[in-house]
C-alpha atoms as a PDB file:
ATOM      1  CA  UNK A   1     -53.131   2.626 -16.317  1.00  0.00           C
ATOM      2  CA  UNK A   2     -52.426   5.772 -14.909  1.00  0.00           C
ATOM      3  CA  UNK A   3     -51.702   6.589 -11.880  1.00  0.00           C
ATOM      4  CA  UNK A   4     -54.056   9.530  -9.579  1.00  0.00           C
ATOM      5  CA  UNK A   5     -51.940  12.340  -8.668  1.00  0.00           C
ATOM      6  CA  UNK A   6     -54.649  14.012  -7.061  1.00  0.00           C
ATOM      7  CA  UNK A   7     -54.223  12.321  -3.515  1.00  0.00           C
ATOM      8  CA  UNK A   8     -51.632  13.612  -1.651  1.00  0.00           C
ATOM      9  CA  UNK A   9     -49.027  11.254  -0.339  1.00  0.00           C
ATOM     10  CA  UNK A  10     -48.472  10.695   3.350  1.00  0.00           C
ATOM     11  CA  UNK A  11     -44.832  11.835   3.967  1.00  0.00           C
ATOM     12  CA  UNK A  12     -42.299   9.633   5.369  1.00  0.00           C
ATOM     13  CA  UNK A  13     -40.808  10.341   8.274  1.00  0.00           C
ATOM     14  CA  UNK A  14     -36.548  11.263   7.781  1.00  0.00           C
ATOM     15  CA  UNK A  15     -33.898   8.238   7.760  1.00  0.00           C
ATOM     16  CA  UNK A  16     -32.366   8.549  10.753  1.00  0.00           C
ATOM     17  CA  UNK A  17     -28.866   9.514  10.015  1.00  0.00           C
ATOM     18  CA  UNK A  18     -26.284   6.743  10.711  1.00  0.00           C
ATOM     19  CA  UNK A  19     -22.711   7.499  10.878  1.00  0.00           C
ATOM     20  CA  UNK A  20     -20.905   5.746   8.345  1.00  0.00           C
ATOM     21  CA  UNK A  21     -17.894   3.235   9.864  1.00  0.00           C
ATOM     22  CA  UNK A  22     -14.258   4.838   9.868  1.00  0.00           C
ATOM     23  CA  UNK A  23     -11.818   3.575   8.156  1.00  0.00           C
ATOM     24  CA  UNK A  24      -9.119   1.959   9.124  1.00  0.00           C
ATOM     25  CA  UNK A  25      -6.953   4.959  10.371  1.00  0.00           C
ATOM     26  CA  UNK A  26      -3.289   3.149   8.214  1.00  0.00           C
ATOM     27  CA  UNK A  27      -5.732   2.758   5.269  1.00  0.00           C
ATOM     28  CA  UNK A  28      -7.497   6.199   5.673  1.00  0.00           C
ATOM     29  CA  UNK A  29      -3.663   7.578   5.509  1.00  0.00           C
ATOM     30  CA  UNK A  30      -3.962   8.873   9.317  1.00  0.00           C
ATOM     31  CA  UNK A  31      -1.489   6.777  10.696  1.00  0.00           C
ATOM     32  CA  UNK A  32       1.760   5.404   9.045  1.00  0.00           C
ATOM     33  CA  UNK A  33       1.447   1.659   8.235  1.00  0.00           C
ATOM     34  CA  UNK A  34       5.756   1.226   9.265  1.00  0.00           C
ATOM     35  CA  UNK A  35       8.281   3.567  10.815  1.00  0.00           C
ATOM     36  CA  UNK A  36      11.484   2.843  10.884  1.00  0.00           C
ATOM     37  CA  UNK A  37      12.602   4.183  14.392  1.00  0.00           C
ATOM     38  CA  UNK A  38      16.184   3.005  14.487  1.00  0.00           C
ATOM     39  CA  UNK A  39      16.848   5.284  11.101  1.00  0.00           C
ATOM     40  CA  UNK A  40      17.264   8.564  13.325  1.00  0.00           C
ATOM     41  CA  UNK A  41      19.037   6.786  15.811  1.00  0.00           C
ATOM     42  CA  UNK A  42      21.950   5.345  13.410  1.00  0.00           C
ATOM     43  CA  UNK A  43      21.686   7.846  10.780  1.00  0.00           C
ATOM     44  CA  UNK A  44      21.839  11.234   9.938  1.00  0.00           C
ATOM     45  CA  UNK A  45      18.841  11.769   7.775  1.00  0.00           C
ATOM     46  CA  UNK A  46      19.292  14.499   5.152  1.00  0.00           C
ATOM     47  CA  UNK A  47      17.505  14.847   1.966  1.00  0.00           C
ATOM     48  CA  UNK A  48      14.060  12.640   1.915  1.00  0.00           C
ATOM     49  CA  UNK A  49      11.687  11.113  -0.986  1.00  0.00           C
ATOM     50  CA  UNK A  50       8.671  10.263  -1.626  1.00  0.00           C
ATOM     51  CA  UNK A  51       8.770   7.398  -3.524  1.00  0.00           C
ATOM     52  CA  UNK A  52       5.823   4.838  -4.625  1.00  0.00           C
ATOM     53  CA  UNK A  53       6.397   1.247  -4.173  1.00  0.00           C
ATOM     54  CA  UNK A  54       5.461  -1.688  -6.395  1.00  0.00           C
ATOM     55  CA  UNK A  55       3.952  -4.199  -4.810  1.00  0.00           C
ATOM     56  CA  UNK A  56       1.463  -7.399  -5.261  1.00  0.00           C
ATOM     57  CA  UNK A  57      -2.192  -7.351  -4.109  1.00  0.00           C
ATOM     58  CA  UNK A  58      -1.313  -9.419  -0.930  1.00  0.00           C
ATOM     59  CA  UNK A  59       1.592  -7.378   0.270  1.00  0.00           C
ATOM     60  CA  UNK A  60      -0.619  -3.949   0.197  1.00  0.00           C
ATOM     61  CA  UNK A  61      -3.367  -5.993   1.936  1.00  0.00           C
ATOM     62  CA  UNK A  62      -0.672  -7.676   4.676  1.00  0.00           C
ATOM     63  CA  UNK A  63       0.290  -3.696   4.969  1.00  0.00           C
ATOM     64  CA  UNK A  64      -2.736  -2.558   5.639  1.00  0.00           C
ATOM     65  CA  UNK A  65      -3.098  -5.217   8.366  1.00  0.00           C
ATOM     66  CA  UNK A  66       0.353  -3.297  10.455  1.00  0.00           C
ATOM     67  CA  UNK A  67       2.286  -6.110   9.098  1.00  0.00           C
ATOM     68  CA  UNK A  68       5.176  -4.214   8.028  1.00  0.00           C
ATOM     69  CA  UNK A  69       8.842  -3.831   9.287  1.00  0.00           C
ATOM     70  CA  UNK A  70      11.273  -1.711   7.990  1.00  0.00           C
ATOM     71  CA  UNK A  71      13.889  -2.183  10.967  1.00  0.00           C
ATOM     72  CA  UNK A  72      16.554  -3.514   8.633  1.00  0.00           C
ATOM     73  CA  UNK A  73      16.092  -2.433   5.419  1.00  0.00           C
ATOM     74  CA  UNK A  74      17.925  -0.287   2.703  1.00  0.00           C
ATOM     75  CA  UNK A  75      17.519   1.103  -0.830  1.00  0.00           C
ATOM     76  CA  UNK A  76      19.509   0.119  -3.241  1.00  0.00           C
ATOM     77  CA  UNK A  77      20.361   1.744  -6.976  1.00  0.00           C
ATOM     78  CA  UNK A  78      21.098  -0.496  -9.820  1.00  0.00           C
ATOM     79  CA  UNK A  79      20.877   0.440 -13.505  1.00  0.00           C
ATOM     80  CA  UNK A  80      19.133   3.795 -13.166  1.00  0.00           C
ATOM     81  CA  UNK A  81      16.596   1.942 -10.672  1.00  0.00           C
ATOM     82  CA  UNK A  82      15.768   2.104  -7.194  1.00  0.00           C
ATOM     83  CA  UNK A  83      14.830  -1.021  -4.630  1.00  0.00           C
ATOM     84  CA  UNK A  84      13.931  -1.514  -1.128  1.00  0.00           C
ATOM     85  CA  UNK A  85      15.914  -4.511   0.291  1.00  0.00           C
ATOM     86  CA  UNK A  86      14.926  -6.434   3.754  1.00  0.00           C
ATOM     87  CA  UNK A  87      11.616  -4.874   3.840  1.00  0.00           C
ATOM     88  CA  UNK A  88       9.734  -7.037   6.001  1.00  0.00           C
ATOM     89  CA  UNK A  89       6.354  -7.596   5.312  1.00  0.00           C
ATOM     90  CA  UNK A  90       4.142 -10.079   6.695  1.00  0.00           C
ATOM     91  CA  UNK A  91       2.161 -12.813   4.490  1.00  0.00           C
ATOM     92  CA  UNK A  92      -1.329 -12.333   4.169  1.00  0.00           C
ATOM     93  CA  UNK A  93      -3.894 -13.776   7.054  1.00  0.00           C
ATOM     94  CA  UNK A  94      -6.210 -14.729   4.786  1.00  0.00           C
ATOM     95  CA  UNK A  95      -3.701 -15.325   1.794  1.00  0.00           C
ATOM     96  CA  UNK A  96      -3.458 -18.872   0.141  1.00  0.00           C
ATOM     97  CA  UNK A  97      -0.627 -20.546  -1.441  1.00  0.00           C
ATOM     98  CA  UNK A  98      -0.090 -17.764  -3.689  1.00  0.00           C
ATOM     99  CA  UNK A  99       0.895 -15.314  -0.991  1.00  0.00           C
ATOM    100  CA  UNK A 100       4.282 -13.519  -1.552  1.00  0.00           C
ATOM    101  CA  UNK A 101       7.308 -14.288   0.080  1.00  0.00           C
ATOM    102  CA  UNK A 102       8.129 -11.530   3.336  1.00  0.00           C
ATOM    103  CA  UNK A 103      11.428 -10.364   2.168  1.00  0.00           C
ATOM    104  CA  UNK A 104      11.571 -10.109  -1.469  1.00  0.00           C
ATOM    105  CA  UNK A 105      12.916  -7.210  -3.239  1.00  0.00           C
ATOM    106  CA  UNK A 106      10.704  -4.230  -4.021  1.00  0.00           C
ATOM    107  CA  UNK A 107      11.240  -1.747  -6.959  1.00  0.00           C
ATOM    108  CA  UNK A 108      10.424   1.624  -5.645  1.00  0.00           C
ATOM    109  CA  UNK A 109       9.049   3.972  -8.568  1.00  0.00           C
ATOM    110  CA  UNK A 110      10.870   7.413  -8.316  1.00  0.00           C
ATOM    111  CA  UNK A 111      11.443   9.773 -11.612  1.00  0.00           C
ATOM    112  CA  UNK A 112      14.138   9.869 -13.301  1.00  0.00           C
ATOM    113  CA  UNK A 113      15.861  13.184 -12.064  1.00  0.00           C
ATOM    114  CA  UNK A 114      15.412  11.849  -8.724  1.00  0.00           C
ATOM    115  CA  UNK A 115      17.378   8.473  -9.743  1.00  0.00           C
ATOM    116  CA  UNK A 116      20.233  10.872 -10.970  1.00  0.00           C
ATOM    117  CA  UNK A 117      20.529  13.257  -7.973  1.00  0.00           C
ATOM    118  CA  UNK A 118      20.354  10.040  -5.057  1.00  0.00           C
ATOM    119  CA  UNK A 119      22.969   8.144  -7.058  1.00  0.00           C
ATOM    120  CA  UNK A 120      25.314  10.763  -7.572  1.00  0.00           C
ATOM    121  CA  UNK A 121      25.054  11.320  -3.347  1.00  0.00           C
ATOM    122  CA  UNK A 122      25.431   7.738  -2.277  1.00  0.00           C
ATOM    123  CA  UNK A 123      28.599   7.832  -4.479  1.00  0.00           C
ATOM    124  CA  UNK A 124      30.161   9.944  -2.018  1.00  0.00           C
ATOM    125  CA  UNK A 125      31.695   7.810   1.073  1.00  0.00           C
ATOM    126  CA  UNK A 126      29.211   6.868   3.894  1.00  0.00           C
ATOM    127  CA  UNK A 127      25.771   8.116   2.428  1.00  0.00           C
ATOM    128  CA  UNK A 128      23.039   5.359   2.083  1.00  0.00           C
ATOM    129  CA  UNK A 129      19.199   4.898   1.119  1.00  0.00           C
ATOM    130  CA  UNK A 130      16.747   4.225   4.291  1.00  0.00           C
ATOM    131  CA  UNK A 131      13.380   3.875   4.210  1.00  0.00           C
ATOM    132  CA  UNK A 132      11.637   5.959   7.164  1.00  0.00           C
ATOM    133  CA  UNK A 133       8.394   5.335   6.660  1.00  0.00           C
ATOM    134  CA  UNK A 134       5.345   3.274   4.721  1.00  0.00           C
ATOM    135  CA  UNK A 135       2.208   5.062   4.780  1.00  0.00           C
ATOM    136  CA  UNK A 136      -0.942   5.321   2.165  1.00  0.00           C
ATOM    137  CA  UNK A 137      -1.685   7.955   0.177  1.00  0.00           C
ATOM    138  CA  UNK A 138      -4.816   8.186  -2.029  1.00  0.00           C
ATOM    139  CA  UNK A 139      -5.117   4.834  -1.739  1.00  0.00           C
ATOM    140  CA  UNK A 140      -1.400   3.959  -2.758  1.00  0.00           C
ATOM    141  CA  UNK A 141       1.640   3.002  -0.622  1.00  0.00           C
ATOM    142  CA  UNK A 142       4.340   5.419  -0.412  1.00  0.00           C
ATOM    143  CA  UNK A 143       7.759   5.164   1.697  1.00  0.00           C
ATOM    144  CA  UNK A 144       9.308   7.720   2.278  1.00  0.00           C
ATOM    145  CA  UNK A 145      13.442   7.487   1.912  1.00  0.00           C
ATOM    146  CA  UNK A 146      16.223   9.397   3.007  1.00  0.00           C
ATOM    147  CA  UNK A 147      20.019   9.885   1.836  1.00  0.00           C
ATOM    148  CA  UNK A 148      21.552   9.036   5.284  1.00  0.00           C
ATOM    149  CA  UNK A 149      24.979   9.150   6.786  1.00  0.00           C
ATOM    150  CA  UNK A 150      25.913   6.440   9.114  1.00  0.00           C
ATOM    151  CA  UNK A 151      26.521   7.614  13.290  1.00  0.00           C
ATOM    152  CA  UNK A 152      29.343   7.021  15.468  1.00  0.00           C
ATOM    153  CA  UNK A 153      29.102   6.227  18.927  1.00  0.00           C
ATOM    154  CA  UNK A 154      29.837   9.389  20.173  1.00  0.00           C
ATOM    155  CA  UNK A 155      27.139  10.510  17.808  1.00  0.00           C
ATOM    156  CA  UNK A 156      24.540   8.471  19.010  1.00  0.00           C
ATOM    157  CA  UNK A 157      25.610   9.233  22.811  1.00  0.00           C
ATOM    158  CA  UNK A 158      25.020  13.103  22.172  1.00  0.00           C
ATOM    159  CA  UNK A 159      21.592  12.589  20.311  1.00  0.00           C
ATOM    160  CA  UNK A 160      20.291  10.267  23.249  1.00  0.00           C
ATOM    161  CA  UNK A 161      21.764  13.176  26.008  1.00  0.00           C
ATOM    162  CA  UNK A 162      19.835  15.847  23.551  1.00  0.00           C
ATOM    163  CA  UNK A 163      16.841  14.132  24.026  1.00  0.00           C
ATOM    164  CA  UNK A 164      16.924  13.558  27.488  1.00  0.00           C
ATOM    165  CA  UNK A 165      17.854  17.272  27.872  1.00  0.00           C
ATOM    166  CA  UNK A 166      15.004  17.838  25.791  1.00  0.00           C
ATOM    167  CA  UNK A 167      12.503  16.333  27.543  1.00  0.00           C
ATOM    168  CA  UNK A 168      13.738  17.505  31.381  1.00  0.00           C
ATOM    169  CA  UNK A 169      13.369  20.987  30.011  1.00  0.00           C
ATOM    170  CA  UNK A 170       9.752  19.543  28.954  1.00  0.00           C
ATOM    171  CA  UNK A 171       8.945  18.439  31.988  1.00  0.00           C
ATOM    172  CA  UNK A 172       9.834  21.232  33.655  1.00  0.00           C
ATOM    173  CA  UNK A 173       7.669  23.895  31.546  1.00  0.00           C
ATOM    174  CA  UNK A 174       5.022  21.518  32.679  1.00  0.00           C
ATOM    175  CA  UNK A 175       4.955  21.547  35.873  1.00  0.00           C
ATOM    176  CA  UNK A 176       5.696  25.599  35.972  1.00  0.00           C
ATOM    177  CA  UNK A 177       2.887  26.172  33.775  1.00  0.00           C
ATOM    178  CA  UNK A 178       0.581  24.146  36.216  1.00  0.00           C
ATOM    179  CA  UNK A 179       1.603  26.368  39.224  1.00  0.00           C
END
């Protein structure tokens, strides 16, 4: 049967708009999911990658929960490859038996060229890979490395006097500007 088109329908009133829940601000890529803050203290941080990271479904899920420390880990190259060593990341909180372990090794997936150019400078004496940062991008995890020369004491001593320096003069542009 058909139906009468000749009536005219009574007209809805609008759907109220509803704002649609944010995202998680590490998932969104807002926020960085680990930073490694001791790597500028101990290191002088030169060239830096972005490199993607192989992981297993539980491990991007544990990072996405802030379960992530990169405090003491390190690339490493081996056969034209690139790992992340003593990357902490947490198990899963609602992971079963089949969770992964926290420190296993991680490929990181860089291209080739890349492979070439970081090997030939950690050949040099003193350079080393350090991971800076883990943070998503389009949905993927990223860290970001860097080729890094190791501090002295003296080193460190002068950064940490910079920064105070730094943040006197800071200060004091502060409280001129609010005169």
């Amino acid at each position: 049967m058909a139906r009468n088109l000749s009536n005219p329908t009574v007209a809805h009133a609008p759907k109220p708009v509803v704002k649609e829940k944010d995202r998680d601000p590490v998932a969104a890529g807002k926020r960085d999911a680990a930073y490694n803050r001791s790597a500028s203290f101990n290191y002088f941080l030169t060239d830096k990658y972005e490199a993607g990271v192989a992981l297993r479904g539980t491990e991007v899920k544990s990072i996405r929960e802030g379960k992530a420390n990169l405090k003491d880990a390190y690339g490493l190259l081996k056969d034209g490859e690139c790992f992340l060593l003593n990357a902490h990341i947490g198990p899963f909180s609602h992971g079963n038996s089949m969770n992964h372990e926290a420190l296993r090794t991680r490929k990181l997936l860089l291209h080739k060229l890349e492979v070439r150019k970081l090997e030939a400078a950690t050949r040099q004496k003193g350079f080393t890979l350090i991971p800076v940062r883990l943070y998503f991008k389009n949905g993927r995890v990223k860290c970001e490395i860097a080729l890094a020369k190791g501090k002295m004491e003296y080193d460190k001593r002068a950064t940490e006097r910079k920064r105070e320096g730094d943040a006197e003069a800071k200060a004091a542009m502060a409280r001129a500007q609010r005169r």
